[in-house]
Protein backbone atom coordinates (compact mmCIF):
# COMPACT_ATOMS: atom_id res chain seq x y z
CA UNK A 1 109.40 114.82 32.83
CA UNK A 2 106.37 116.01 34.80
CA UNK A 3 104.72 118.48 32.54
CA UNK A 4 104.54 121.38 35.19
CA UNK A 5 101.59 122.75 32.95
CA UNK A 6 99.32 120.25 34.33
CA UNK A 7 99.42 122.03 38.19
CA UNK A 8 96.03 123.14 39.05
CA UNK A 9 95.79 126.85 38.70
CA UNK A 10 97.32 128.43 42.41
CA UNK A 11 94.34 130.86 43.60
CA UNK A 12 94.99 132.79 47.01
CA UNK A 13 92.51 133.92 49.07
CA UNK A 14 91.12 137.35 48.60
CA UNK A 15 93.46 138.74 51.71
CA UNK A 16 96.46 137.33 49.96
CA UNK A 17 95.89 138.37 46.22
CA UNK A 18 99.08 140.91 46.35
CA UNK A 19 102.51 139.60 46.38
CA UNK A 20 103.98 141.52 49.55
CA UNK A 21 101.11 140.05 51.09
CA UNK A 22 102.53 136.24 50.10
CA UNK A 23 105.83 137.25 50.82
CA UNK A 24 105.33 138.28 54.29
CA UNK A 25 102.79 135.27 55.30
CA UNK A 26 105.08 133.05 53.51
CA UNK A 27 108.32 133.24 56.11
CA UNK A 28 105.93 133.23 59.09
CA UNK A 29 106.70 129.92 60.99
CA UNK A 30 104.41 127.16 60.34
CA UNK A 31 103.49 124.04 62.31
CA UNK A 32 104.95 120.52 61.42
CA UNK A 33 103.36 117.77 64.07
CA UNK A 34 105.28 114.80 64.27
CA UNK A 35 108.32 115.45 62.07
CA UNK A 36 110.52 112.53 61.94
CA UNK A 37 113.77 113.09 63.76
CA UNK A 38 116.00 114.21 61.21
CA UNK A 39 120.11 112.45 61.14
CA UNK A 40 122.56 114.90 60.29
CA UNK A 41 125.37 114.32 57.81
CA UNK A 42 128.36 116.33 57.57
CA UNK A 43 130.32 116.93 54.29
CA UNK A 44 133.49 117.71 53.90
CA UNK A 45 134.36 120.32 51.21
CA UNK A 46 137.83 120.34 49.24
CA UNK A 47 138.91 123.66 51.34
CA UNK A 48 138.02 122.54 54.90
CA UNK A 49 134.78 123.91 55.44
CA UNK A 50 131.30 121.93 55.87
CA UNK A 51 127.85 121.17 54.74
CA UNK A 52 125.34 119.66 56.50
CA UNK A 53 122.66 116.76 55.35
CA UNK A 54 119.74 116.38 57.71
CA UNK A 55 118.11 112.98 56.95
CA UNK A 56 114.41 111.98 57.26
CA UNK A 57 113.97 108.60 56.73
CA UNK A 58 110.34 107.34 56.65
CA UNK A 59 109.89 104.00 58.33
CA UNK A 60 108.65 102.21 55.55
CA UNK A 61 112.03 103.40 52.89
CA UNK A 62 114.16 101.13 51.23
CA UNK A 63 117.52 101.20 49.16
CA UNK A 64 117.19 102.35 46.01
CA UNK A 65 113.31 104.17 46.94
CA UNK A 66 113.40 107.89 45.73
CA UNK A 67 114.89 110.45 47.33
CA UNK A 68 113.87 114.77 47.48
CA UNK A 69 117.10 116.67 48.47
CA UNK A 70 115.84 120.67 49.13
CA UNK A 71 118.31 123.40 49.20
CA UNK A 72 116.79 126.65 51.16
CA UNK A 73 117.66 130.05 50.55
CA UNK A 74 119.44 133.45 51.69
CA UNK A 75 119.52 133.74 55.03
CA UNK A 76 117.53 130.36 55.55
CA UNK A 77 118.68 126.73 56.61
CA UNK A 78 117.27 123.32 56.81
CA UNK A 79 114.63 124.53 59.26
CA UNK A 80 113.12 127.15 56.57
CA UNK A 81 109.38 127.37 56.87
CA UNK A 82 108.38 125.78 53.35
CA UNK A 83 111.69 123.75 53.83
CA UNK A 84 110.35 121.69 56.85
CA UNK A 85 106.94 121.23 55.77
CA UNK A 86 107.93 119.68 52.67
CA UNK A 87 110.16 117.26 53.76
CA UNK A 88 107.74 116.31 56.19
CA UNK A 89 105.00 115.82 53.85
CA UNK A 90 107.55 113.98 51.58
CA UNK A 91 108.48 111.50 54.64
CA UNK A 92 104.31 110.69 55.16
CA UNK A 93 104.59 109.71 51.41
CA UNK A 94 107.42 107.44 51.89
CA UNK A 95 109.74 109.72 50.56
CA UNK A 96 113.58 109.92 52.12
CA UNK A 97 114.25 114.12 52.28
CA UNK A 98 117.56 115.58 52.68
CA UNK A 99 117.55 119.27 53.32
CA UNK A 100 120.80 121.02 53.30
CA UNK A 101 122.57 123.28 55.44
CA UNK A 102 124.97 125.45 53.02
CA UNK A 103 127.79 126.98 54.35
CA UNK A 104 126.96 129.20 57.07
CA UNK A 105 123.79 128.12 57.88
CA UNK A 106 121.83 126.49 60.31
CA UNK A 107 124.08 123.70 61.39
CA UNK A 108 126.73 124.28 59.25
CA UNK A 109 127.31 127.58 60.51
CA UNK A 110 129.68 125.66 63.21
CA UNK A 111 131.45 123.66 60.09
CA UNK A 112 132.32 126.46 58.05
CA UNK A 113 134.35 129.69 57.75
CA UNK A 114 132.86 131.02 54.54
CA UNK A 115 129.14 131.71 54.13
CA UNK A 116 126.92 130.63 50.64
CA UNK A 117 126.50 133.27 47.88
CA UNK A 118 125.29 132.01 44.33
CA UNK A 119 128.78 131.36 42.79
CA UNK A 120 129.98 128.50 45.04
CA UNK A 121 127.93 125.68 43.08
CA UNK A 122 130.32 123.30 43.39
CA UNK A 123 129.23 122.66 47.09
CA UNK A 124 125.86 121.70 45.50
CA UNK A 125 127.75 118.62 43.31
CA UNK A 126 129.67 117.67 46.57
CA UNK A 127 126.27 117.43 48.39
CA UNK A 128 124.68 115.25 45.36
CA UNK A 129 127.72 112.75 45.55
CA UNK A 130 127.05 112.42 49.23
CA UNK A 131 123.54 111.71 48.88
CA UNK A 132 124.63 108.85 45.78
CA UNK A 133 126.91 107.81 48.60
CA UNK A 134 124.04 107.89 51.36
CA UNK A 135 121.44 106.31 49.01
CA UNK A 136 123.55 103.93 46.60
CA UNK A 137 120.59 103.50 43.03
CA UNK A 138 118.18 105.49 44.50
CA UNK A 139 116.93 108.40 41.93
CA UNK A 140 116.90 111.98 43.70
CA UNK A 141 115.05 114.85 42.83
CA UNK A 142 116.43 117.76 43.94
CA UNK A 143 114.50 121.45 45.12
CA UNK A 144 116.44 124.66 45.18
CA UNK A 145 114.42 127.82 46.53
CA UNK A 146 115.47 131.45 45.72
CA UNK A 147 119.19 131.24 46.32
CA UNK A 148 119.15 127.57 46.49
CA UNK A 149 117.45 127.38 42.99
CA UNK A 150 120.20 129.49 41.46
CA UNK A 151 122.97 127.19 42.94
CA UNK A 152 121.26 124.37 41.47
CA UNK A 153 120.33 125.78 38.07
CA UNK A 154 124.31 126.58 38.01
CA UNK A 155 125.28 123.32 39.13
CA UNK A 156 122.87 121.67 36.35
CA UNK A 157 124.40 123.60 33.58
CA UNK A 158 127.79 123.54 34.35
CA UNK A 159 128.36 119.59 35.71
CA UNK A 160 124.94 118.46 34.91
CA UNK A 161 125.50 117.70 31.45
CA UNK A 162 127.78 114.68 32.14
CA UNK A 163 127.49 114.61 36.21
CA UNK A 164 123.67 114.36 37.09
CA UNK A 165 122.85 111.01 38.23
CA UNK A 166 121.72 110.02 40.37
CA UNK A 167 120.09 113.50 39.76
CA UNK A 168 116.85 112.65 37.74
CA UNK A 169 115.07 116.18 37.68
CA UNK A 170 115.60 119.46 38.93
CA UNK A 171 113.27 122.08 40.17
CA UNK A 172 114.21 125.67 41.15
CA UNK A 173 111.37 128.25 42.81
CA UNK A 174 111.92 131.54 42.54
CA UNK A 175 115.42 131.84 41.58
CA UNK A 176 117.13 135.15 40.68
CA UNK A 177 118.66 134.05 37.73
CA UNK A 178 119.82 137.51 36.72
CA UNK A 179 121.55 138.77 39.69
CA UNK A 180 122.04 142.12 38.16
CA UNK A 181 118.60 142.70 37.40
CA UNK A 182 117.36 141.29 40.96
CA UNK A 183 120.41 143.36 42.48
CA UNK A 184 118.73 146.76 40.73
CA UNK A 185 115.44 145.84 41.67
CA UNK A 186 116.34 145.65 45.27
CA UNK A 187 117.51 149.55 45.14
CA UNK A 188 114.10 150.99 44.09
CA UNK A 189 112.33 152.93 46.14
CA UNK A 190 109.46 150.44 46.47
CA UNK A 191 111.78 147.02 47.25
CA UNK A 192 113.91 149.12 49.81
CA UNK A 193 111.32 147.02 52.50
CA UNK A 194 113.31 144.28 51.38
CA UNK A 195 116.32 145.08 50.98
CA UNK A 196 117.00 146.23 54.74
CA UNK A 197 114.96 143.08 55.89
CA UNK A 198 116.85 140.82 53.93
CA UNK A 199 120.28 142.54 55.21
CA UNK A 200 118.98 142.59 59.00
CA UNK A 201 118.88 138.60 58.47
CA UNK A 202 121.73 137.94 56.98
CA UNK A 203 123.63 139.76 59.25
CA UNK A 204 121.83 138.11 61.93
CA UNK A 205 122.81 134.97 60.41
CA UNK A 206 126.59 136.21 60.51
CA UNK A 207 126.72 137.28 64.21
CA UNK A 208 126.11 134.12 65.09
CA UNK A 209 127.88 132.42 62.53
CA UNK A 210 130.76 134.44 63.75
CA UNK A 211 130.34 133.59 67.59
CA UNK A 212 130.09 129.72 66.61
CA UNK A 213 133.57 129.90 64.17
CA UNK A 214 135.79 133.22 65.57
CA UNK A 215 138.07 132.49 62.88
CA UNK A 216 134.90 132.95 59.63
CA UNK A 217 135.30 134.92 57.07
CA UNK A 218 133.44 138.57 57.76
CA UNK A 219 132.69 141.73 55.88
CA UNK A 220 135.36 143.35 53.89
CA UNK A 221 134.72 146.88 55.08
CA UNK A 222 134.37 150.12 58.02
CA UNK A 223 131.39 149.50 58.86
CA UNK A 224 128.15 146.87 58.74
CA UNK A 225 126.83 146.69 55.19
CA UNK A 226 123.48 148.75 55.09
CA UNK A 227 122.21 146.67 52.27
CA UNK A 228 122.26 144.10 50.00
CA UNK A 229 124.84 145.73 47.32
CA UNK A 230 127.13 146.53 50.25
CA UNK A 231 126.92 142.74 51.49
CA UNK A 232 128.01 141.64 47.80
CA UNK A 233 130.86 144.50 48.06
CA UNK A 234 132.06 143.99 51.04
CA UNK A 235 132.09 140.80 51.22
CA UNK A 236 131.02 137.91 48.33
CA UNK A 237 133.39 139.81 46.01
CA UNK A 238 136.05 139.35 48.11
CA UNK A 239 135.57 135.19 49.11
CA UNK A 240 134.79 134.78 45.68
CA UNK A 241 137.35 135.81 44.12
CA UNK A 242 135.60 138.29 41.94
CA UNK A 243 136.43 141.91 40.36
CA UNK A 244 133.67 143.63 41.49
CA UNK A 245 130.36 143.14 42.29
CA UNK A 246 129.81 143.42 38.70
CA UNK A 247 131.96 140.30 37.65
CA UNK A 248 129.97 138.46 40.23
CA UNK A 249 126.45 139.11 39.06
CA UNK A 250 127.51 138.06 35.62
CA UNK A 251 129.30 135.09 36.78
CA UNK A 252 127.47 133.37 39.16
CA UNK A 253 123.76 134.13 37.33
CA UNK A 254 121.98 130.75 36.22
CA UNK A 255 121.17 133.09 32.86
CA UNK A 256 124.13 131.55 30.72
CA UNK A 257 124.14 128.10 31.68
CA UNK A 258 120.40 127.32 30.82
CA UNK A 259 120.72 126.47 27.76
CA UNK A 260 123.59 123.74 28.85
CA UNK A 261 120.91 122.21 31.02
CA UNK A 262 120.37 118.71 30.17
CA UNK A 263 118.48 116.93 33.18
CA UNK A 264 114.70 117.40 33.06
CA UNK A 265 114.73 120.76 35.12
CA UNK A 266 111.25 122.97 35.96
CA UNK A 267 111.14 126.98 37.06
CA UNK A 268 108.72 128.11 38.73
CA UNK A 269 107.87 131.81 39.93
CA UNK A 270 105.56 134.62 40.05
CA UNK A 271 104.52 137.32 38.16
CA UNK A 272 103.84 139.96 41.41
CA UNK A 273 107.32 138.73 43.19
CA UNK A 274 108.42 141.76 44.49
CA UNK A 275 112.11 140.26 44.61
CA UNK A 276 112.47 138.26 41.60
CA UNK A 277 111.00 140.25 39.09
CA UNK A 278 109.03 138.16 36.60
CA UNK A 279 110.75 140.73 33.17
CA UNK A 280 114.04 138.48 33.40
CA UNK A 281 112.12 135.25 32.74
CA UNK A 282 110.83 136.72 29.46
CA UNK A 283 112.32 135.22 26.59
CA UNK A 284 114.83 133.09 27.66
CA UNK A 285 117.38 131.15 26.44
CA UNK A 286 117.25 127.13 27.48
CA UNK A 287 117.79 124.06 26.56
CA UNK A 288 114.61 121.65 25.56
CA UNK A 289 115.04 120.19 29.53
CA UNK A 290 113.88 123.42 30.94
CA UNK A 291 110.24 124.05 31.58
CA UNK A 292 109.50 127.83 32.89
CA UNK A 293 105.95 128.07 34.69
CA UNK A 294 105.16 131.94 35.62
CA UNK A 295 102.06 132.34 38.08
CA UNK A 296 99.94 134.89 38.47
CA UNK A 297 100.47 134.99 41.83
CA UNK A 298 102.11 133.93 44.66
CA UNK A 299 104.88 136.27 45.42
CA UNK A 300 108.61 135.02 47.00
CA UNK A 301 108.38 131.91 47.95
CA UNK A 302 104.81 132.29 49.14
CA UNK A 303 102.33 130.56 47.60
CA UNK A 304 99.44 130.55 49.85
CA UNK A 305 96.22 129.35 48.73
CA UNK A 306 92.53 128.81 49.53
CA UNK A 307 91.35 126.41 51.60
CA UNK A 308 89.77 122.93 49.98
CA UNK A 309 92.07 122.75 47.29
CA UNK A 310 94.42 121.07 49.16
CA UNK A 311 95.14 119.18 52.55
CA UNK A 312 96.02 122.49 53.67
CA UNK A 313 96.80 126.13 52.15
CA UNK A 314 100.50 125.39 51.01
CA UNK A 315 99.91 124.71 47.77
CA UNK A 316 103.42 124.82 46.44
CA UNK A 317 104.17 121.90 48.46
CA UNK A 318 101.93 120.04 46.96
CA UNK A 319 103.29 120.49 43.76
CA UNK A 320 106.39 119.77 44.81
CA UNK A 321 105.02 116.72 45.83
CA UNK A 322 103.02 115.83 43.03
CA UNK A 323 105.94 116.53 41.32
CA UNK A 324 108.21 113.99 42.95
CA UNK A 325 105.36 111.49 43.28
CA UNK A 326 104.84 111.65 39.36
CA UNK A 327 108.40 110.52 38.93
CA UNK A 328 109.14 106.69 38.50
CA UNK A 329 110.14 105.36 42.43
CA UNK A 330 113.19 103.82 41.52
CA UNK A 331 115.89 103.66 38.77
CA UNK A 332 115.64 101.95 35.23
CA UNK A 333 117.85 98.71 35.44
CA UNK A 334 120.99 99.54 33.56
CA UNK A 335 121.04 98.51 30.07
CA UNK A 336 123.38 95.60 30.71
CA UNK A 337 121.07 94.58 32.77
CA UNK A 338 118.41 94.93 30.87
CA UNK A 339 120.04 93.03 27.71
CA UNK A 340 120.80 89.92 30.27
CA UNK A 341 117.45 90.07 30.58
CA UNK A 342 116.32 90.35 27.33
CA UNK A 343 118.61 87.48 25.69
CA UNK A 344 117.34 84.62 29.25
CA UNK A 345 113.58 85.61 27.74
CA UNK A 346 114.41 85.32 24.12
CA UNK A 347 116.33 82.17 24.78
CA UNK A 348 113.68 80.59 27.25
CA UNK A 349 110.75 81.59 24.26
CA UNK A 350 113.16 79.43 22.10
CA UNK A 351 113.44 77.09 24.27
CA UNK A 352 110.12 76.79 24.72
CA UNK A 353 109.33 76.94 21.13
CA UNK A 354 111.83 73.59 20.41
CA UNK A 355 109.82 71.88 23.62
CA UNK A 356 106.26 72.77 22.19
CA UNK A 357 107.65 71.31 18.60
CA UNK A 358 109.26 68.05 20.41
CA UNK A 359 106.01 67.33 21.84
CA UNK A 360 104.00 67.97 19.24
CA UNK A 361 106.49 65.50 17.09
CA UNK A 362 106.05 63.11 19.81
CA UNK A 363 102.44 63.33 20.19
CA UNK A 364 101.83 62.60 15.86
């Protein structure tokens, strides 16, 4: 595994050195020149609704090359600020990238009646099997951001263990991985920014969702939810099949299944996030595969840096793609394979070995 240790220290620029600061200049749109025409993919889920895949192939890939799949967050799609830019760095690399489109989102919002909340995992092992499908012996890496993090984190320790490959390593940024804790965090007087911005988006993101599929799920209640805790009562309790919004915090946190966590898997946040708060990374429990990095700096998703360090002032995706890049490019031959290999060289060195000793007879 890439030791995530060895990332050159993130410094942000004196105007950015506070975490609302990253936050905010993190979702502003950023400009990705010749992106390579992404192919969608659609995947079918067991009860009718859809993802969406949307491929970019570099010119230069070949079966069994690496792959990056990148799952965005709340509220975002495939065409996520730090979403984009990554994959398009990854394809100038000769990387394939596969960003998702959960349910709800982006393009999928046409494909689906439900919308993504961080219980429905499973959708995250569909998408893997369609990628294996895709990309038949290629090794994928896979980036989950925020929300997407926690969906993969759950995915990891609940299938992972026996399920992974093609899955090689896992990396989640960000993720809330004690929804209870990020839920009450979100009600204090100082996060209440954030917790009417992120509502106003989501329910953005359902208004249209709603006037693509007439017949999606909506909100379980009177009224719009006014913030995040009514969103989660009103209506993820309800698709999910949960007690209360309680049950569902507890259930579909990442929190319990680290330590099951078997594929080489990396965390990385921030100390000043004003969403995720850095407390519920403090002691945790995992499994000798999980490697927790906790920055300084950087706020949600943000991670805006000074200028020379790198190509440009993203500097998280530059990890991300040193990251990938320090993986091996394609799969280990499979140990069949390998021993086939291993018993032609042992018997051509014997071989060889009773020729040398013929000769040698010969020759006296």
């Amino acid at each position: 595994m890439f030791n995530l240790e060895r990332f050159p220290p993130f410094q942000p620029p004196a105007w950015l050195r506070n975490g609302h600061a990253q936050t905010m200049a993190g979702v502003f749109p950023s400009a990705v020149k010749r992106h390579v025409v992404a192919v969608p993919h659609h995947i079918a889920l067991p009860d009718g609704d859809a993802l969406v895949l949307h491929d970019d192939l570099p010119a230069n890939w070949e079966l069994g090359d690496r792959v990056l799949l990148l799952i965005h967050g709340l509220a975002g799609s495939h065409a996520s600020a730090c979403v984009r830019r990554i994959a398009h760095k990854a394809c100038n690399a000769g990387i394939r990238a596969l960003r998702l489109d959960l349910r709800g989102c982006g393009a999928g919002a046409n494909h689906a009646r439900h919308a993504a909340h961080s219980g429905c995992w499973h959708d995250i092992g569909t998408a893997i099997a369609a990628v294996a499908q895709l990309c038949p012996n290629s090794p994928v890496a896979a980036v989950g951001f925020s929300l997407g993090g926690n969906l993969l984190l759950n995915w990891l320790g609940e299938e992972g263990a026996t399920r992974h490959a093609p899955i090689d390593a896992g990396l989640a940024v960000c993720p809330p991985i004690d929804l209870t804790i990020a839920a009450d965090n979100l009600r204090r007087k100082r996060r209440r920014f954030y917790d009417r911005l992120l509502t106003r988006r989501l329910l953005k993101q359902v208004a249209r969702h709603m006037q693509l599929r007439p017949d999606a799920t909506c909100f379980n209640g009177q009224r719009p939810p006014r913030n995040m805790l009514e969103v989660d009562a009103y209506y993820t309790v309800a698709v999910g099949g949960y007690r209360d919004t309680a049950d569902y915090y507890q259930s579909a946190s990442p929190l319990s299944r680290l330590p099951r966590i078997t594929c080489p898997t990396g965390i990385v946040a921030a100390a000043d996030d004003p969403l995720v708060p850095a407390h519920m990374f403090r002691d945790l429990k995992t499994s000798d595969a999980v490697q927790t990095v906790i920055l300084r700096h950087g706020g949600h998703l943000g991670f805006i840096g000074r200028r020379g360090v790198d190509p440009d002032r993203y500097w998280l995706d530059w990890r991300v793609l040193e990251w990938v890049q320090g993986m091996p490019k394609r799969l280990p031959p499979p140990a069949e394979e390998v021993r086939r290999e291993s018993i032609v060289t042992t018997t051509t060195r014997s071989m060889m070995r009773g020729y040398s000793a013929s000769a040698k007879a010969g020759a006296e």
